[in-house]
PDB file of N, CA and C in Angstrom:
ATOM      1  N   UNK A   1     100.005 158.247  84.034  1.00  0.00           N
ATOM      2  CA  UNK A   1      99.740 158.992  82.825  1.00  0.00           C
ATOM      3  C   UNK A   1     100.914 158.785  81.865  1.00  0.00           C
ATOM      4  N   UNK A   2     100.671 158.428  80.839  1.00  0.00           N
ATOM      5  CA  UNK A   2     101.870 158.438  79.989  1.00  0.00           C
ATOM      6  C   UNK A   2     102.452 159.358  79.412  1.00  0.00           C
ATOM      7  N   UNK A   3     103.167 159.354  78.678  1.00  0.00           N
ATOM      8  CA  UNK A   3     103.712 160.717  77.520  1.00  0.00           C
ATOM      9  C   UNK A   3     103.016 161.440  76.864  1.00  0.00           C
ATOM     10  N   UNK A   4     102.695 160.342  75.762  1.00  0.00           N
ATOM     11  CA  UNK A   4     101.668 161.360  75.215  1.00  0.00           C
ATOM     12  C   UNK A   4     100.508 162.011  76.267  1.00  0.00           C
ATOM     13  N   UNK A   5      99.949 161.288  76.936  1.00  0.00           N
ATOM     14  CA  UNK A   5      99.083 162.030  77.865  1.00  0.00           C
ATOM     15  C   UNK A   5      99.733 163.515  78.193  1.00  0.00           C
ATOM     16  N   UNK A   6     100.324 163.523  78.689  1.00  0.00           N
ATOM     17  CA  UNK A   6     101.313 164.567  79.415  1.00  0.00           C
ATOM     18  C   UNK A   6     101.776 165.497  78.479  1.00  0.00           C
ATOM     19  N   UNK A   7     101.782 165.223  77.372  1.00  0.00           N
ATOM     20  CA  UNK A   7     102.171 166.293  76.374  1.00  0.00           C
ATOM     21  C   UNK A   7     100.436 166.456  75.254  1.00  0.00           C
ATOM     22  N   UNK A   8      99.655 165.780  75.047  1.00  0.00           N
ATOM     23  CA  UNK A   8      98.306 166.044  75.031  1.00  0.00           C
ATOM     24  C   UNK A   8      97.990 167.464  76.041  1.00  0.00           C
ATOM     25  N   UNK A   9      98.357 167.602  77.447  1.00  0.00           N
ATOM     26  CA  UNK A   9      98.013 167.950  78.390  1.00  0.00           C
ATOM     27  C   UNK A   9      98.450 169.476  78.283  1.00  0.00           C
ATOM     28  N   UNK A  10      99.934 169.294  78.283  1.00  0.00           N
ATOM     29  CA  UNK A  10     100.435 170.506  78.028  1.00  0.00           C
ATOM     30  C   UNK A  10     100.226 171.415  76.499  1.00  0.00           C
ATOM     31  N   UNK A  11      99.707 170.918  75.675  1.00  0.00           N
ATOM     32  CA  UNK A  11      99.529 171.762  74.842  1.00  0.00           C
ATOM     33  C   UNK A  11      97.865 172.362  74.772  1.00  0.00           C
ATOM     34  N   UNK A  12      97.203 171.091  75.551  1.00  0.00           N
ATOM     35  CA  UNK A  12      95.839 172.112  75.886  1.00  0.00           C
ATOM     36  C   UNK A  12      96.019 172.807  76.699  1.00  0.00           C
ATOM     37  N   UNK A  13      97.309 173.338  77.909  1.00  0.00           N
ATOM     38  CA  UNK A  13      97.362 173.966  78.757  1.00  0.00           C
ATOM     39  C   UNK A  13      97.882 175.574  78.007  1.00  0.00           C
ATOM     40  N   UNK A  14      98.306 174.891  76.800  1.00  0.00           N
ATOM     41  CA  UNK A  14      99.380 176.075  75.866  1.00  0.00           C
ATOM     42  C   UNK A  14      97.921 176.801  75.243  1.00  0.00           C
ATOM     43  N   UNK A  15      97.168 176.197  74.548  1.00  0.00           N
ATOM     44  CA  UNK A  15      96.301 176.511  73.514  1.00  0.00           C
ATOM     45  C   UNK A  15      95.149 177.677  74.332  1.00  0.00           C
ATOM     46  N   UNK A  16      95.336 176.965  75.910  1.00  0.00           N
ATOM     47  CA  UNK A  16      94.205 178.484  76.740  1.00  0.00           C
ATOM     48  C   UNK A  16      94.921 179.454  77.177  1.00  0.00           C
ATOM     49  N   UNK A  17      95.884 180.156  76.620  1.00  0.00           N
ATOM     50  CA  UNK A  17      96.661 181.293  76.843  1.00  0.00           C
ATOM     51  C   UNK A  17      96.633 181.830  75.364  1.00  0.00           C
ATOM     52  N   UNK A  18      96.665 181.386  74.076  1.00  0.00           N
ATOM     53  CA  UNK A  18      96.183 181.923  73.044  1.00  0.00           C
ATOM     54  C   UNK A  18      95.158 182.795  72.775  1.00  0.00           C
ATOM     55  N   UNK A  19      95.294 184.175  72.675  1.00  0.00           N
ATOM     56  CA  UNK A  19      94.519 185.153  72.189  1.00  0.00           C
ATOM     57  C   UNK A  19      94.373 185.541  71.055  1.00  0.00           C
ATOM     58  N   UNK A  20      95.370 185.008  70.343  1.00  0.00           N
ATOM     59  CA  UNK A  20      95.284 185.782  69.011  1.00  0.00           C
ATOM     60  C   UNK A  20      94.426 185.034  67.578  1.00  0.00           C
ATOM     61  N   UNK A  21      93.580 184.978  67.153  1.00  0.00           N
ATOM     62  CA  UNK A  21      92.541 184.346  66.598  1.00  0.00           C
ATOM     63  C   UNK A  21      93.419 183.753  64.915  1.00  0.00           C
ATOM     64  N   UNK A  22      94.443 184.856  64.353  1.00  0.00           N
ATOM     65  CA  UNK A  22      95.167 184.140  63.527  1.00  0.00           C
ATOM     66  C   UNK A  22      95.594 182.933  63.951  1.00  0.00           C
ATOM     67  N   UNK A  23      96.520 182.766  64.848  1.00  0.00           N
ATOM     68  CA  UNK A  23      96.916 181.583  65.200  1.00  0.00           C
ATOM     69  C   UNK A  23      96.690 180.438  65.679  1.00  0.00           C
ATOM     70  N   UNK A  24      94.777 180.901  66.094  1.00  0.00           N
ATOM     71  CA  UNK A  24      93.716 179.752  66.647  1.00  0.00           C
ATOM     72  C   UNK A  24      93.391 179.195  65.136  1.00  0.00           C
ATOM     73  N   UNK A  25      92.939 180.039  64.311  1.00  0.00           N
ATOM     74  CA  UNK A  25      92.944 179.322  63.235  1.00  0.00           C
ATOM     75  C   UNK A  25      93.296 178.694  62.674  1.00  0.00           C
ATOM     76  N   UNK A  26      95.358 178.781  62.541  1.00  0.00           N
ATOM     77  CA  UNK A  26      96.078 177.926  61.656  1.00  0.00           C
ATOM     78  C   UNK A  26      96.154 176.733  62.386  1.00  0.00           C
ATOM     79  N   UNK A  27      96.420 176.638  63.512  1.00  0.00           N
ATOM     80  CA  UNK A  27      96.117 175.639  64.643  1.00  0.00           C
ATOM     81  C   UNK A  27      95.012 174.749  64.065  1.00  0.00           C
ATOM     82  N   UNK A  28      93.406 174.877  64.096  1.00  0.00           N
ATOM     83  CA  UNK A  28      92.410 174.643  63.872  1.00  0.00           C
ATOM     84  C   UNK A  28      92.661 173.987  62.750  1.00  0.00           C
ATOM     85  N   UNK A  29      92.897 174.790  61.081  1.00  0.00           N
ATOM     86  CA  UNK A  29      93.261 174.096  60.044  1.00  0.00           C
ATOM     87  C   UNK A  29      94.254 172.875  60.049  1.00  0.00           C
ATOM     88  N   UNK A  30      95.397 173.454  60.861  1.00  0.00           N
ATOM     89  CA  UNK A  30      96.475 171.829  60.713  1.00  0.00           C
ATOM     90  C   UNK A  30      95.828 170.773  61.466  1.00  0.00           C
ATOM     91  N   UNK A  31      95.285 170.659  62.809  1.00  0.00           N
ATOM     92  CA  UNK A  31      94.396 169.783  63.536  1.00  0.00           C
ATOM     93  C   UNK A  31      93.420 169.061  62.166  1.00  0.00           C
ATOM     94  N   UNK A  32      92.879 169.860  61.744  1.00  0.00           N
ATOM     95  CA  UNK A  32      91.487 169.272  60.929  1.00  0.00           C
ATOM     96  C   UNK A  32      92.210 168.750  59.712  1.00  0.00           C
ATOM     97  N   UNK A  33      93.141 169.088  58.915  1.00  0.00           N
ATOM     98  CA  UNK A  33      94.066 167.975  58.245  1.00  0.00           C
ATOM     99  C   UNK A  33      93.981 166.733  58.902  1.00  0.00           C
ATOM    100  N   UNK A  34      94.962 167.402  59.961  1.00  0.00           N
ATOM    101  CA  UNK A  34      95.623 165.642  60.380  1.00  0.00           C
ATOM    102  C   UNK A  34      94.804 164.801  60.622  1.00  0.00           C
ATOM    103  N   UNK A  35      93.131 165.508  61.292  1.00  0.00           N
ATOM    104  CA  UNK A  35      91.932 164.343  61.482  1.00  0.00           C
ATOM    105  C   UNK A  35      91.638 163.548  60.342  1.00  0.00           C
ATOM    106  N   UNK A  36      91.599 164.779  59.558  1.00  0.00           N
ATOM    107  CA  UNK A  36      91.202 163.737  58.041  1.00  0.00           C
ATOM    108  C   UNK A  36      91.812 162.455  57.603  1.00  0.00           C
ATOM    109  N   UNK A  37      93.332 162.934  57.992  1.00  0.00           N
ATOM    110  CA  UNK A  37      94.171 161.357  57.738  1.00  0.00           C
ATOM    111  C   UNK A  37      94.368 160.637  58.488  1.00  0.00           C
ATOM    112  N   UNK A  38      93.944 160.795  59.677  1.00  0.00           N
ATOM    113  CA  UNK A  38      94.314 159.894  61.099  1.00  0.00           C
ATOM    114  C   UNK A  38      93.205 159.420  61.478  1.00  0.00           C
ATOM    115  N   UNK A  39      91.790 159.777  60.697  1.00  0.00           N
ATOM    116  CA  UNK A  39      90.551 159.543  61.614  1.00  0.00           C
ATOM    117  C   UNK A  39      90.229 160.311  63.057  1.00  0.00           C
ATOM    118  N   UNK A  40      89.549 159.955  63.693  1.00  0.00           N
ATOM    119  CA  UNK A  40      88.757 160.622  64.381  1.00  0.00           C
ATOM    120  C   UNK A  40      89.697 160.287  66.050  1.00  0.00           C
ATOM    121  N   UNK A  41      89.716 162.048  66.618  1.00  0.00           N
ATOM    122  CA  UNK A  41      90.233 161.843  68.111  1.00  0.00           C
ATOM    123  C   UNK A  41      89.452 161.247  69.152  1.00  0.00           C
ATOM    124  N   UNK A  42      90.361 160.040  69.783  1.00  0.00           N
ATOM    125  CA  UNK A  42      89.544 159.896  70.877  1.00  0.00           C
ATOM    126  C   UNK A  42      90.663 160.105  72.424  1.00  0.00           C
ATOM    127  N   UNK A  43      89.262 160.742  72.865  1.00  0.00           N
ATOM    128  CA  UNK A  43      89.890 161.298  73.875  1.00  0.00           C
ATOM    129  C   UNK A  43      88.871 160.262  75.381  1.00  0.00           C
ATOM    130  N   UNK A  44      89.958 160.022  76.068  1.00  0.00           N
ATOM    131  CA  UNK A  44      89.935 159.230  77.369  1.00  0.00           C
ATOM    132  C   UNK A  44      88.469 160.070  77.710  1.00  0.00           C
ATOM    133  N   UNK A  45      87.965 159.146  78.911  1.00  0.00           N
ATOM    134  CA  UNK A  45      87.037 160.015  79.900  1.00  0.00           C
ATOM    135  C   UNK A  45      87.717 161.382  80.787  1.00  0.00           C
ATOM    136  N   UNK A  46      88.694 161.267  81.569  1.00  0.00           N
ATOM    137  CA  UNK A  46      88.936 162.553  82.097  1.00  0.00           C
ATOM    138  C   UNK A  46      89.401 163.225  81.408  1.00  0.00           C
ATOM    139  N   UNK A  47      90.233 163.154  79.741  1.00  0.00           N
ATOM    140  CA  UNK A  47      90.736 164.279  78.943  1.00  0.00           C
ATOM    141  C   UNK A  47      88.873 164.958  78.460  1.00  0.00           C
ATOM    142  N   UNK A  48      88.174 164.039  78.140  1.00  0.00           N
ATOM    143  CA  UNK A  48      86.815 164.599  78.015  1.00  0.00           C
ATOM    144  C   UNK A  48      86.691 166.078  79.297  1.00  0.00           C
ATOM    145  N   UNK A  49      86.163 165.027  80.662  1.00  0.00           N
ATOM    146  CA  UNK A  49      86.030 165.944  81.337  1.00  0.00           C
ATOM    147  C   UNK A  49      86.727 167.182  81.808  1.00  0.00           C
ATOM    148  N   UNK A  50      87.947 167.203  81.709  1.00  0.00           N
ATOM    149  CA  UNK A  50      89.063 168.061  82.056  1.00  0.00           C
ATOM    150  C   UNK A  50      88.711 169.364  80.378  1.00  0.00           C
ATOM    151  N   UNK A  51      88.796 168.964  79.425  1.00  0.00           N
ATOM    152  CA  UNK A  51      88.309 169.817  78.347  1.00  0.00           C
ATOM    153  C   UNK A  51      86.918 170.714  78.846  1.00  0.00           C
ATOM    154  N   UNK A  52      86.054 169.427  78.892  1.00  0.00           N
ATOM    155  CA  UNK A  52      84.565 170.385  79.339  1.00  0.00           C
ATOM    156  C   UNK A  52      84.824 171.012  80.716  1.00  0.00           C
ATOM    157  N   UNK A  53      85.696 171.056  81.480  1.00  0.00           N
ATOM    158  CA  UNK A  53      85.790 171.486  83.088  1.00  0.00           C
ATOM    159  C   UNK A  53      86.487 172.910  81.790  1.00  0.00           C
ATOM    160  N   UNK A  54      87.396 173.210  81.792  1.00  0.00           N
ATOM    161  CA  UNK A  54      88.171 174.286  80.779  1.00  0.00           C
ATOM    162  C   UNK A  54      87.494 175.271  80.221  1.00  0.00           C
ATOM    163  N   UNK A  55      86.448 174.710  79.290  1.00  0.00           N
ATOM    164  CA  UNK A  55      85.912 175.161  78.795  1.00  0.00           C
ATOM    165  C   UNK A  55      84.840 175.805  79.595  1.00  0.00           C
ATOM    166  N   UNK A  56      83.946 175.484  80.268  1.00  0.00           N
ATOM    167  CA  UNK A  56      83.080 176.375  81.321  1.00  0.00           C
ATOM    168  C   UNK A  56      83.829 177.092  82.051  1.00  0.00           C
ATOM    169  N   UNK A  57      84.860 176.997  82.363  1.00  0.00           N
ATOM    170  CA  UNK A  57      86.074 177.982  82.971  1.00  0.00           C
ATOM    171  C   UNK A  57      85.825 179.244  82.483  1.00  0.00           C
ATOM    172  N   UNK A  58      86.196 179.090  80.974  1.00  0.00           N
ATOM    173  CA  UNK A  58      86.718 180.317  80.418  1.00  0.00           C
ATOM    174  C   UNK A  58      85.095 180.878  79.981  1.00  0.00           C
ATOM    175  N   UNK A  59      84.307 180.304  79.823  1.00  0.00           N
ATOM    176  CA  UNK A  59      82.916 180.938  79.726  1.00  0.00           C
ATOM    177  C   UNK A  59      82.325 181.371  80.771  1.00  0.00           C
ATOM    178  N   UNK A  60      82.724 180.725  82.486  1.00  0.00           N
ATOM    179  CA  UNK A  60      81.883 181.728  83.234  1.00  0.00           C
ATOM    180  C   UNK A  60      83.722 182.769  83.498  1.00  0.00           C
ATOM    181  N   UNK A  61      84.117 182.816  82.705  1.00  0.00           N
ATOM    182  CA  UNK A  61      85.492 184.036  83.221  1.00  0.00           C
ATOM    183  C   UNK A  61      86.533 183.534  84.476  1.00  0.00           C
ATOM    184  N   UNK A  62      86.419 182.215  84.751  1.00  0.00           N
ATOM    185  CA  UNK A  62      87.798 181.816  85.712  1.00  0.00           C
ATOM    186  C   UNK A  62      88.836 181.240  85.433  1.00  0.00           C
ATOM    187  N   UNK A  63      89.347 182.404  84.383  1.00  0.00           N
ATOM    188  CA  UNK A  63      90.627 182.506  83.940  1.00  0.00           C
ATOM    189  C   UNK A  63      91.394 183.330  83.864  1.00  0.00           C
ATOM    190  N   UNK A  64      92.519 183.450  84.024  1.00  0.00           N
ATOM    191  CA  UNK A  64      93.788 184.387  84.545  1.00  0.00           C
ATOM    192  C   UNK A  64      94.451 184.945  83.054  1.00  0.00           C
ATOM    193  N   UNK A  65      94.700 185.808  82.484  1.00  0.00           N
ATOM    194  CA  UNK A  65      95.877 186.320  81.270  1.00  0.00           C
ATOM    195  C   UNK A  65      96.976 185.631  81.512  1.00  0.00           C
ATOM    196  N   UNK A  66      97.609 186.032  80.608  1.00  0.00           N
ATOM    197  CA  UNK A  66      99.166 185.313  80.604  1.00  0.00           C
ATOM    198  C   UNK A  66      99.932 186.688  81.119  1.00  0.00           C
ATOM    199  N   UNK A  67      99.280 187.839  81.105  1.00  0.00           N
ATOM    200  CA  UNK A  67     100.389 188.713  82.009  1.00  0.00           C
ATOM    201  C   UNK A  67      99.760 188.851  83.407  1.00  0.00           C
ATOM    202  N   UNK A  68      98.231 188.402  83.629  1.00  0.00           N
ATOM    203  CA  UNK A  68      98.143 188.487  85.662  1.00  0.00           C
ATOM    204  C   UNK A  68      98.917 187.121  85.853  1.00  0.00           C
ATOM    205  N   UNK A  69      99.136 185.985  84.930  1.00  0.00           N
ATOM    206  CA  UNK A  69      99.953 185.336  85.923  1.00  0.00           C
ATOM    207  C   UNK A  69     101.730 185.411  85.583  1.00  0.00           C
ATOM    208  N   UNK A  70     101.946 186.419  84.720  1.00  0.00           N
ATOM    209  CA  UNK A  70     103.406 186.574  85.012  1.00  0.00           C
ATOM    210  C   UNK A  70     103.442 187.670  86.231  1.00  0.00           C
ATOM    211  N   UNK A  71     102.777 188.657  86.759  1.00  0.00           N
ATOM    212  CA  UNK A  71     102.638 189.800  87.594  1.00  0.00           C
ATOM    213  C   UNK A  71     102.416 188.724  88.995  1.00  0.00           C
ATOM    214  N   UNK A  72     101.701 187.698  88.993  1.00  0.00           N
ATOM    215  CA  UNK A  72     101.823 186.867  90.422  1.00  0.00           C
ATOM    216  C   UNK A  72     103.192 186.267  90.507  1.00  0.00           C
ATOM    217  N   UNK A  73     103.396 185.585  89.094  1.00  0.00           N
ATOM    218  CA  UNK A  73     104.542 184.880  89.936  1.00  0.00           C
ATOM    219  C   UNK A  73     105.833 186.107  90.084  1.00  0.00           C
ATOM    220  N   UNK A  74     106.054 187.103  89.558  1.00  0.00           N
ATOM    221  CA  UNK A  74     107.069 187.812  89.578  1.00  0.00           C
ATOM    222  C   UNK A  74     107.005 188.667  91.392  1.00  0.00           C
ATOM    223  N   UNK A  75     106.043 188.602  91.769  1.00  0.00           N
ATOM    224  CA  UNK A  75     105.409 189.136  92.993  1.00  0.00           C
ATOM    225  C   UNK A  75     105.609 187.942  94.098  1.00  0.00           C
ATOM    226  N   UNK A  76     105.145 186.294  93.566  1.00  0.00           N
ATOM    227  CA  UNK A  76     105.594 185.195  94.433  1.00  0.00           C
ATOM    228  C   UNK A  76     107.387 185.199  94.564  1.00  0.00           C
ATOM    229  N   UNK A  77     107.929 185.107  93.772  1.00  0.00           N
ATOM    230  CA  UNK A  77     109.437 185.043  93.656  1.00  0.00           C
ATOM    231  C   UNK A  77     110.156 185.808  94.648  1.00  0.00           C
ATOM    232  N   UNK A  78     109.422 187.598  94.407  1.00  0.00           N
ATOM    233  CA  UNK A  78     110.321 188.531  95.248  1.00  0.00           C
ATOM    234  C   UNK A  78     110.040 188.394  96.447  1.00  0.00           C
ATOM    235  N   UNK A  79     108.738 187.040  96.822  1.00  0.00           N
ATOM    236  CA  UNK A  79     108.889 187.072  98.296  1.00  0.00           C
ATOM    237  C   UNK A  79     110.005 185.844  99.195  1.00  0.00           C
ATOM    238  N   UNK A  80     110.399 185.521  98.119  1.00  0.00           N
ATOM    239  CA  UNK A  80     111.057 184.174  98.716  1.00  0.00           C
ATOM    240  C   UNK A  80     112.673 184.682  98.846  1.00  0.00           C
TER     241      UNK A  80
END
């Protein structure tokens, strides 16, 4: 996997902990700029599938908050 892959990766990992709909938006707007001038994203076959795997995630609900998983790992830690 290369760099950019890997940082592609991590910011879709960033973007599903976002709750707050202001900031999905401005997100949304700067993305749809930059398409305009860059043309159109293409995304590999498994960034495809890994998106659509994500996305049915969070629609049938198998997804965690960003505070149940600070409450696990703070709970994993104190056992070590």
């Amino acid at each position: 996997m290369t760099v950019v892959d890997l940082t592609r990766n991590k910011l879709i990992d960033k973007l599903l902990t976002i709750r707050n709909q202001k900031i999905l938006d401005t997100i949304t707007e700067y993305l749809d700029s930059v398409s305009k001038t860059t043309g159109p994203l293409e995304l590999s076959d498994f960034e495809r599938k890994t998106l659509e795997q994500s996305h049915l995630d969070y629609l049938t609900g198998k997804f965690k908050s960003h505070t149940e998983i600070d409450a696990e790992d703070k709970k994993w830690l104190s056992q070590k």
